[in-house]
Structures are given as C-alpha cells and as structure tokens.
Protein backbone atom coordinates (compact mmCIF):
# COMPACT_ATOMS: atom_id res chain seq x y z
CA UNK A 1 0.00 0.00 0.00
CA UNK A 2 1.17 3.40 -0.67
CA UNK A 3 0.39 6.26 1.27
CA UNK A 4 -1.04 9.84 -0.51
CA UNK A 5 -0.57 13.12 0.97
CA UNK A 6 -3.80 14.40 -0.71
CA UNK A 7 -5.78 13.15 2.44
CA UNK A 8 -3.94 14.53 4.96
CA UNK A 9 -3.05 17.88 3.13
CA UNK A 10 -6.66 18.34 2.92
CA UNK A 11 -7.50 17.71 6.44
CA UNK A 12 -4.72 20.41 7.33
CA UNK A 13 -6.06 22.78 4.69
CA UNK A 14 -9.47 22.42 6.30
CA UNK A 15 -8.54 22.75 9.83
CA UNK A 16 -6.31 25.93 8.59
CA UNK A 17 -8.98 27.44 7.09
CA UNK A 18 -11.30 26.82 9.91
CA UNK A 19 -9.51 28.71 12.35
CA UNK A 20 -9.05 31.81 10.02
CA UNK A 21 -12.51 32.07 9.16
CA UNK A 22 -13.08 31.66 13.11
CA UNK A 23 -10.36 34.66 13.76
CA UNK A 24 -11.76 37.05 11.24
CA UNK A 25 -15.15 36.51 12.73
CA UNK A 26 -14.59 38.18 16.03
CA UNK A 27 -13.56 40.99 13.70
CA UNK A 28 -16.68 43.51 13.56
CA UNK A 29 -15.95 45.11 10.15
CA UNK A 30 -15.55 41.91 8.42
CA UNK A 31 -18.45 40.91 6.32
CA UNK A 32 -19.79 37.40 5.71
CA UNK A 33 -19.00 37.53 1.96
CA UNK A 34 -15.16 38.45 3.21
CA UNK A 35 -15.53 35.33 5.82
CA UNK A 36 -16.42 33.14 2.54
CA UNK A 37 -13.25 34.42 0.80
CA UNK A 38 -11.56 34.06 3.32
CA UNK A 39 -11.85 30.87 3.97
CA UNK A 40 -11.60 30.01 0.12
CA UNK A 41 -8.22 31.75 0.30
CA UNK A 42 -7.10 30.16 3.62
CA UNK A 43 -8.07 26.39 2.61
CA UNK A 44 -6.52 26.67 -1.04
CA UNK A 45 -2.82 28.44 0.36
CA UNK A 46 -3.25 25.68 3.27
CA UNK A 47 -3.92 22.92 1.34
CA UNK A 48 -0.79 23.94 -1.45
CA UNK A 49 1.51 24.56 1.41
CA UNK A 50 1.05 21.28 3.46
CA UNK A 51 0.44 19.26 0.06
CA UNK A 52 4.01 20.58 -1.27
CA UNK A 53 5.46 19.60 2.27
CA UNK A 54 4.23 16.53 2.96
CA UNK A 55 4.54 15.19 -0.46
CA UNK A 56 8.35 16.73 -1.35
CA UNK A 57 9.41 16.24 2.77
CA UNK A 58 7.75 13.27 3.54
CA UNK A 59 5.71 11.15 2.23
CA UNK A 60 7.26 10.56 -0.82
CA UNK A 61 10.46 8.94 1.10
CA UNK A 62 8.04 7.08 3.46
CA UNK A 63 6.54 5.98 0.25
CA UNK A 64 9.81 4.92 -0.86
CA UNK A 65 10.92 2.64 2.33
CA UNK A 66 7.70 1.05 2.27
CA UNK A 67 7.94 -0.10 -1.27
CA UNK A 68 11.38 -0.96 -0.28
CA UNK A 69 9.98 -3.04 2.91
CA UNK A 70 7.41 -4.28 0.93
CA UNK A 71 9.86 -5.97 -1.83
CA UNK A 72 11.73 -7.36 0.54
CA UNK A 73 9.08 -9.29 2.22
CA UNK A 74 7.84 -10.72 -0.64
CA UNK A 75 11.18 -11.87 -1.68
CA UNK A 76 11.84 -13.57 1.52
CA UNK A 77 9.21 -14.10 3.38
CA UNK A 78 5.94 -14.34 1.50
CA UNK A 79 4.09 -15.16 4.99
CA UNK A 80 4.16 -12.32 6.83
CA UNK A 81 1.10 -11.59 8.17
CA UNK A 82 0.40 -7.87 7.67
CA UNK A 83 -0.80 -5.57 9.61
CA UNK A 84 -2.95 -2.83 8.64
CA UNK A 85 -2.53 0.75 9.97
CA UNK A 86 -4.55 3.57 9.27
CA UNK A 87 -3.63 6.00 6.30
CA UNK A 88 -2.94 8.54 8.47
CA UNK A 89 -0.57 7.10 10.02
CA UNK A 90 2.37 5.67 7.29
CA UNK A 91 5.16 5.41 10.29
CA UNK A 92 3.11 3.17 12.34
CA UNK A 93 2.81 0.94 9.43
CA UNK A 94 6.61 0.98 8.84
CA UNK A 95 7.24 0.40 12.52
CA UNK A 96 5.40 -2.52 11.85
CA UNK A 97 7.18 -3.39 8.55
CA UNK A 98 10.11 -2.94 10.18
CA UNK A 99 9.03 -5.16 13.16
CA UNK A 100 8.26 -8.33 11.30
CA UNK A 101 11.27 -8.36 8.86
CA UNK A 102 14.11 -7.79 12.17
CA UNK A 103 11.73 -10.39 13.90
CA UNK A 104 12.14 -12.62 10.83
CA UNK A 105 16.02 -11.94 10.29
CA UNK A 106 16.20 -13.12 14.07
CA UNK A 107 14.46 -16.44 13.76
CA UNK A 108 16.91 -16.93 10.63
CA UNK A 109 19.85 -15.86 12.81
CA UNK A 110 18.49 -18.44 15.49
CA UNK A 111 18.38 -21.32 13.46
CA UNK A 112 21.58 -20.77 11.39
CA UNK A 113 23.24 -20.51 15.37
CA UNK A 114 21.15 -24.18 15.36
CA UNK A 115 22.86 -25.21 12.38
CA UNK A 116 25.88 -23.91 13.00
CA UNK A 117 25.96 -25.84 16.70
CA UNK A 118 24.94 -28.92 14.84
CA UNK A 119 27.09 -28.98 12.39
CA UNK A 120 29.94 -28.62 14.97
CA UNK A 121 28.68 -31.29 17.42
CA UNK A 122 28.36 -33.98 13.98
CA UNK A 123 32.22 -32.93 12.89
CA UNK A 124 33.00 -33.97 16.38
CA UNK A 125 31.08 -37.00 16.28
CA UNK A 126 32.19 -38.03 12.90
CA UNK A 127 36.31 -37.86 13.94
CA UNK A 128 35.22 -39.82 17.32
CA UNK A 129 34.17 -42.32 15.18
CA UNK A 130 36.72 -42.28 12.46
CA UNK A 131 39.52 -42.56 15.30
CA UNK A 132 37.93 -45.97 16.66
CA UNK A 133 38.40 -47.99 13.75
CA UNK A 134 41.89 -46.41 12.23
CA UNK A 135 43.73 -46.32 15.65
CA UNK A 136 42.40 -49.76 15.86
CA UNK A 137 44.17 -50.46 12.24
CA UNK A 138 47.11 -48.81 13.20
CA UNK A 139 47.88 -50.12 16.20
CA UNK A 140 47.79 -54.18 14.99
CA UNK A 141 49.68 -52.72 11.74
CA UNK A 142 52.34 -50.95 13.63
CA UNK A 143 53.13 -54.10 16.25
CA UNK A 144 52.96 -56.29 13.25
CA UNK A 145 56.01 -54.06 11.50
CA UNK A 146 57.29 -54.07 15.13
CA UNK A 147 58.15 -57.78 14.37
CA UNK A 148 55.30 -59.75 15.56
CA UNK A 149 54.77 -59.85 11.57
CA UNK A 150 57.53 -62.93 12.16
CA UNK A 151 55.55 -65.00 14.64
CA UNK A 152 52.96 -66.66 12.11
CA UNK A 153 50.20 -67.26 14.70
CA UNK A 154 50.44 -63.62 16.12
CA UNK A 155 50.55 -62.21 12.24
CA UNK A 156 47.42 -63.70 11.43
CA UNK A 157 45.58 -63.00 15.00
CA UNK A 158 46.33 -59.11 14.34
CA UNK A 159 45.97 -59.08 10.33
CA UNK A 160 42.51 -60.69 10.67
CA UNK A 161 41.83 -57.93 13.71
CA UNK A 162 43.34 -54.99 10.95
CA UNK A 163 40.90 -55.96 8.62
CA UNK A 164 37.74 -56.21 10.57
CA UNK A 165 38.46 -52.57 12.18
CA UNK A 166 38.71 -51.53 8.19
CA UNK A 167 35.90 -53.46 7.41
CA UNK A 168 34.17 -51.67 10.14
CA UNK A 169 35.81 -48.15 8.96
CA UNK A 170 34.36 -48.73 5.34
CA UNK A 171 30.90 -49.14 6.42
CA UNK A 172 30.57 -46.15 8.24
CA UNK A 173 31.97 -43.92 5.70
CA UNK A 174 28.98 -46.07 3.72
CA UNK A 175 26.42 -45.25 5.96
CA UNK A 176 27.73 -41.28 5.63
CA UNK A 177 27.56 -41.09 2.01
CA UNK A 178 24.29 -42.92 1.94
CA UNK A 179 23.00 -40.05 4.79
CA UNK A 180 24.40 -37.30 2.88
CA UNK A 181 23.19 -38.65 -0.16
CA UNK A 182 19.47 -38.82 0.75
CA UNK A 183 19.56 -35.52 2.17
CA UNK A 184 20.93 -33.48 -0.35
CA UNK A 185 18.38 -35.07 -2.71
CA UNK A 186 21.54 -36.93 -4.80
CA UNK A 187 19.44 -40.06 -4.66
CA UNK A 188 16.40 -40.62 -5.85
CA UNK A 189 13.11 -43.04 -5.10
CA UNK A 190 12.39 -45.74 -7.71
CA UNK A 191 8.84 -46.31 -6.78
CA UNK A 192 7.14 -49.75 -7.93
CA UNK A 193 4.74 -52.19 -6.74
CA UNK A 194 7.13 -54.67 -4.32
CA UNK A 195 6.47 -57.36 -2.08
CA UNK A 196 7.38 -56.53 1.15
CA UNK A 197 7.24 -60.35 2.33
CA UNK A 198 9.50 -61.48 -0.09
CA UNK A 199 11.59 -58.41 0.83
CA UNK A 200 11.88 -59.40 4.32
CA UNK A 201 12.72 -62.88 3.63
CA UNK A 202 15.80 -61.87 1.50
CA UNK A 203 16.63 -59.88 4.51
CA UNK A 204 16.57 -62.35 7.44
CA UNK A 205 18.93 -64.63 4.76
CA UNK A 206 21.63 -61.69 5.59
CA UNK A 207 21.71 -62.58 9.38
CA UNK A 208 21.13 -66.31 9.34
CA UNK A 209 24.53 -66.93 10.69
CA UNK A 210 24.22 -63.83 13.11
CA UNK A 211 20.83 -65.03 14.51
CA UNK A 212 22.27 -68.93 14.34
CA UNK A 213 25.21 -68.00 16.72
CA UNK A 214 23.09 -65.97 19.45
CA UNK A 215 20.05 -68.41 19.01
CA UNK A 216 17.83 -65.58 17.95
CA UNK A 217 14.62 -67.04 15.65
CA UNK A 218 13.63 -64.73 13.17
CA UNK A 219 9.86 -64.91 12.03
CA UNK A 220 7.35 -63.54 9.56
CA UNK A 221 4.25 -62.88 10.88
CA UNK A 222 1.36 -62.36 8.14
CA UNK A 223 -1.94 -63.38 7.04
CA UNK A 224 -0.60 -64.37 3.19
CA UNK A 225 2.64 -63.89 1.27
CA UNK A 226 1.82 -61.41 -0.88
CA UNK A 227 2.12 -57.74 0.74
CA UNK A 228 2.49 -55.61 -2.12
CA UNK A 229 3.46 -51.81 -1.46
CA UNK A 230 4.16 -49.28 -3.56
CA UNK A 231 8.05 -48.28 -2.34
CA UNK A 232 11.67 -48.15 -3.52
CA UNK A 233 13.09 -52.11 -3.13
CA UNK A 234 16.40 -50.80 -2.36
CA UNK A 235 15.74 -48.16 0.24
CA UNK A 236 13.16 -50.00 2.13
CA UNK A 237 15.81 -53.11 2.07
CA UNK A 238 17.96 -50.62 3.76
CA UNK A 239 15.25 -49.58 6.24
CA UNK A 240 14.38 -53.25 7.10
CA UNK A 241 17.92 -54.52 7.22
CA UNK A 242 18.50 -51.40 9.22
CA UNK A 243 15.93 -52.35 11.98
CA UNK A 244 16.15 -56.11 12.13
CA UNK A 245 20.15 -56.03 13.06
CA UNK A 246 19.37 -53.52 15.69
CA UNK A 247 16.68 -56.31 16.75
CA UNK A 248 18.77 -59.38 16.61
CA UNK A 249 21.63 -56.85 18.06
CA UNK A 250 19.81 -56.01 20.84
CA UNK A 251 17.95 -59.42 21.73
CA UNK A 252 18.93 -61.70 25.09
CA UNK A 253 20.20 -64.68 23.50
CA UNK A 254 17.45 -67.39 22.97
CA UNK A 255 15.09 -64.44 21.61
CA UNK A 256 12.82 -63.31 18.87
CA UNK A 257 12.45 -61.44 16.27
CA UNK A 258 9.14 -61.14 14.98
CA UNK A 259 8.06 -59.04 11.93
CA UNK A 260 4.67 -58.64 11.21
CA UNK A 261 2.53 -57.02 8.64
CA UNK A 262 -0.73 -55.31 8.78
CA UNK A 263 -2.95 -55.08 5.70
CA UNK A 264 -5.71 -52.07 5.79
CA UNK A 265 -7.58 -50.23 3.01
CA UNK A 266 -5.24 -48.35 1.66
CA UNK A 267 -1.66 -49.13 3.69
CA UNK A 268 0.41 -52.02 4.50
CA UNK A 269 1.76 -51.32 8.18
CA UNK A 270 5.39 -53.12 8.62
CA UNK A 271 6.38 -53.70 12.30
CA UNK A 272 9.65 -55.09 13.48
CA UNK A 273 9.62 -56.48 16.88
CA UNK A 274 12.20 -57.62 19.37
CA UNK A 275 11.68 -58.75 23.18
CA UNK A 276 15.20 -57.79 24.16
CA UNK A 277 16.99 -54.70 26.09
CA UNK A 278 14.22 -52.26 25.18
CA UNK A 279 14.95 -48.36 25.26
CA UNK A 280 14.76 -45.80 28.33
CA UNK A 281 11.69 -43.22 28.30
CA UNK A 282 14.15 -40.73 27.79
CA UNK A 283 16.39 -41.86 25.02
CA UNK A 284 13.39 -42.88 23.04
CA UNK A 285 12.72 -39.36 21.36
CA UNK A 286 16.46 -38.94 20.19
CA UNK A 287 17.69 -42.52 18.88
CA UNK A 288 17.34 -41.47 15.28
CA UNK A 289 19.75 -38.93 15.89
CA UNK A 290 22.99 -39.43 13.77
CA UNK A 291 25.62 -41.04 16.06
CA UNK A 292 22.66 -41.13 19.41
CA UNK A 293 23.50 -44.43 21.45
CA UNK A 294 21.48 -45.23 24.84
CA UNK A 295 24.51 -46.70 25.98
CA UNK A 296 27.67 -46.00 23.96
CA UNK A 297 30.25 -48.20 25.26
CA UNK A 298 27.82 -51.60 24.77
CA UNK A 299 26.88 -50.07 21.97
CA UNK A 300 30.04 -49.69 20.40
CA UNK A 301 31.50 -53.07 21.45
CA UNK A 302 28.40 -54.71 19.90
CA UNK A 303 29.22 -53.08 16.49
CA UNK A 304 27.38 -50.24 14.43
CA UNK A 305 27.94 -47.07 13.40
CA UNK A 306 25.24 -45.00 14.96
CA UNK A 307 23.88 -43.90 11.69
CA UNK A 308 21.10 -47.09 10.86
CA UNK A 309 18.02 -45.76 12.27
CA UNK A 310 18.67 -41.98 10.87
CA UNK A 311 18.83 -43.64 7.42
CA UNK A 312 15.74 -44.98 8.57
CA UNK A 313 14.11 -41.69 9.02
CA UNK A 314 15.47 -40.20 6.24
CA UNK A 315 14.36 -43.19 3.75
CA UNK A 316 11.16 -43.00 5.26
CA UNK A 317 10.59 -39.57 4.73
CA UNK A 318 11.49 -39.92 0.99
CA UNK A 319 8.43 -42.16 1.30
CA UNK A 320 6.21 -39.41 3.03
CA UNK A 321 5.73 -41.50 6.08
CA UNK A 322 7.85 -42.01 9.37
CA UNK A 323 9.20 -44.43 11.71
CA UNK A 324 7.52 -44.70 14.95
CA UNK A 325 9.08 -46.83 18.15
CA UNK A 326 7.61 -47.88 21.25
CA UNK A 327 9.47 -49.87 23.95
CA UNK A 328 9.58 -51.31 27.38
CA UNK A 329 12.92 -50.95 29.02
CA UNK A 330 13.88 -54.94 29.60
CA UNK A 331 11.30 -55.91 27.58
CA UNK A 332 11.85 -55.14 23.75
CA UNK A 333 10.89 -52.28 21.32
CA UNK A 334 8.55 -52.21 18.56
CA UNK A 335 9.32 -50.20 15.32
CA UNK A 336 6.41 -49.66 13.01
CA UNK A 337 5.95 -47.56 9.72
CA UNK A 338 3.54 -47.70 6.70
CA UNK A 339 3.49 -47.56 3.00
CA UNK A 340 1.18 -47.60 0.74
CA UNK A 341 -0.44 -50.41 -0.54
CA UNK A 342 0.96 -51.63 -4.30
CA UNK A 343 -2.43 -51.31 -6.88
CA UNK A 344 -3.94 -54.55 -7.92
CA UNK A 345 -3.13 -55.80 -11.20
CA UNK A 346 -4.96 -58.66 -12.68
CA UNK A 347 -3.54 -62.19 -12.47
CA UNK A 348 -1.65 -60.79 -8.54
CA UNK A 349 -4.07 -63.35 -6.83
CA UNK A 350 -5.65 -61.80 -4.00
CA UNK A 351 -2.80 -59.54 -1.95
C-alpha cells in the first residue's frame, strides 16, 4: 500500500482554514462575503503549502521505504502476516514493517546458530568415530612391522583384527555417504509395486549366521505372502535390514524377532519387533539422531555405526511416512511404519 498526501493535506487545509474564518469573525468590520473568501483563500494556500510539504518532505520517502519493505518481504518471506494501519498514520505501518522483517532476520539468525551448533557437534562425532576404527588399524599394523609380523600365529591374529576394524571403517563412511546422499536429494526413489514379504525374507537370509550363533529365531508374521506396497526395493531393504540387526543386536540370546505385517484399506503397516533390552523413556525421542547411542560403550562393542536408524528416518521420509518406536525398558521395542499399498493388477491373486 502506498500512502497519498492528498488526504492529509486536505484535512490540514481544512482545519487551517477553519480557524481563520473563526479569527476574522470576532472581527466587527468583516463581512460574511469576506468570511467566505476568506476561507476560500485560507483552505486553497493551506492545502498547497502542506500538500508541497508533505509530499516533497515526507511522504514521498516514506513511500519509498515502504515499497522498499514491501519488496523485501515478498522476496523472503511471503508469509508475513500484515498488519494494517490507518492511512494517516504511514510510520506506524513501517514500525510494523520494520518489526516483522528484524523479527524474521532473528528467527533466521536463530536457526543458522542451530545449524551452526549442529554442524559442529556432527564434525565432532564423525572424527570420534573415524579414530575408533583407524587407531584400531594402526595399532595391529604398527606391532605387526614391530616384528610380531615374524611370529605366524600372532601375524594372522592381528591381520585378521586390521581388517575387521577396516571393514568396520568402510561401512561407516557407507552409511555417511548414503545419509548425505538422501539428504541433499543426490538419490532418488524408484517407486514400484514390491512385495514386502519377499523383501523381508531376502533380509533375514543376511543374518542367518548372526541369529544362528546368538540363538535368535527370526519370524514372519502375516496373514498371506503377498504384501504388495508401492516403495523403492532398495531403500526400504535398507530400512528393514537397518531395523532387524538392531533387533537381533539387541535381543537376550534365545530371543525373537518377529516381523509382522498389517494389511488395511489403503496401507500395508510393517512392524519389526524384538523382546530384548528395550529403550529408556528418555532416550526414546532422540535414537534417530545421527551417532545417538542409549549406551555408547555396549553399543560400540556390539558393532554399528550410529547412523542405521537416521537412514531410517530419512528413507522413510522420501516415502512421506515415518518411523515410529515404542518400547519397554527390559522388555523389547517395537518399530512400526507404513506404506502404501501396491495397486492390484490382474492375475496378482488376491494380496
């Protein structure tokens, strides 16, 4: 909105005018035709003067830094909610302006401060984590060139302990491209209709000897075979591998893990069950945190980089859906999401 002078000029003009006719009134030898002209005269030299003031003195730069305000605001911040001031009073609605776009610039200082703390406190987490595995490597390396490298027995003990640390070095800086991918957008959902069952089962063959050797039974839970969602094959393998080696991970020995599928209307909901450690109330909200651990020494000596269920959240959320957990501390966690369901085609059988 831009403000006009004319309104105001004439106001002044009036009130001007007003008062002269009211002076030359108490005057006995003035006549009424004289208070007429005079008040004619009065209102049109009031009305230039005031006009010629406001509009060369003032208004026309408060005109100016509004226009200016206003550009700015709808370059940046589209969503300001305006406020409206009178006409006759253009500062107050600059105040105002002004207001909302330092309030604005704050919130964006605020958050880049956020950012900024983040990114500081995920540098730091990423070296801690880096260190682990290469001091690891370095230290069997360097005794082996120390001379143990002689003693057969010893050479192959710390060669086969050198190349697990790597091993473990090379899938974290995996799991950080694969983070860094999906959030800067670099990779990209293939969506088709998939079978989620057959999915899974492909899955548990990855930790048949993991689940053998800690006597953890892994089980499908579903009313038929065919669970057809509409989904990326690769990411949600991720996501499901993700969440059944934190199951089997974190399972007493002898346990479970149970994944079961619910089949509504229109979604398939996946959960992924394990009746081991289970998660602390307060941990619960922050576990898909990059790097977050409950307990990071166990943590780390059972293996993992600290980045699975963030790739979970971020997969997810390339699916438009989420992750949610719910445990009982001693007694297991439950992780449940949902995807669509895949459309019917003819000759699928029933899904």
């Amino acid at each position: 909105m831009v403000y006009s002078s004319r309104v105001l000029a004439l106001l002044l003009a009036l009130c001007i005018s007003v008062i002269t006719t009211l002076f030359l009134s108490l005057l006995d030898s003035v006549e009424f035709v004289e208070l007429v002209v005079g008040f004619g005269i009065s209102f049109a030299v009031g009305y230039l003067l005031t006009f010629l003031v406001l509009e060369f003195l003032i208004f026309r730069e408060i005109n100016k830094i509004y226009k200016l305000m206003s550009k700015l605001k709808k370059k940046e911040f589209s969503n300001i909610n305006k406020q409206k001031s009178g006409a006759l009073n253009p500062l107050k609605a600059i105040n105002e302006e002004i207001f909302s776009f330092a309030d604005l610039k704050q919130k964006e200082i605020d958050e880049l401060k956020k950012l900024e703390a983040f990114r500081k406190e995920f540098i730091a987490d990423v070296s801690h984590e880096l260190k682990t595995p290469i001091f690891a490597a370095q230290g069997f390396v360097h005794t082996l060139l120390d001379g143990a490298v002689n003693d057969k027995t010893v050479r192959n003990k710390f060669l086969k302990k050198a190349a697990k640390s790597l091993d473990g070095l090379d899938v974290l800086v995996q799991d950080l491209l694969t983070l860094s991918h999906i959030e800067t957008g670099q990779i990209k959902m293939h969506f088709e209709k998939i079978n989620l069952y057959a999915l899974t089962e492909e899955v548990f063959e990855q930790f048949e000897n993991r689940s053998d050797r800690k006597e953890v039974n892994l089980r499908i839970e579903s009313p038929q075979r065919k669970v057809n969602v509409y989904a990326d094959w690769q990411r949600i393998s991720q996501v499901m591998t993700n969440l059944i080696s934190n199951a089997v991970k974190h399972s007493h020995p002898g346990g479970e893990v149970l994944v079961s599928f619910e089949i509504t209307k229109k979604n398939v909901i996946a959960r992924v069950r394990d009746f081991g450690e289970g998660i602390p109330p307060e941990h619960i909200h922050r576990i898909f945190e990059r790097f977050y651990r409950v307990d990071k020494s166990r943590s780390r000596e059972k293996g993992g980089t600290g980045l699975g269920l963030a790739i979970v959240k971020h997969i997810l959320d390339g699916h438009n859906t989420k992750a949610e957990v719910e445990s009982t501390f001693g007694k297991g966690s439950v992780f449940t999401f949902k995807l669509p369901r895949g459309k019917h085609e003819k000759g699928d059988g029933p899904e």
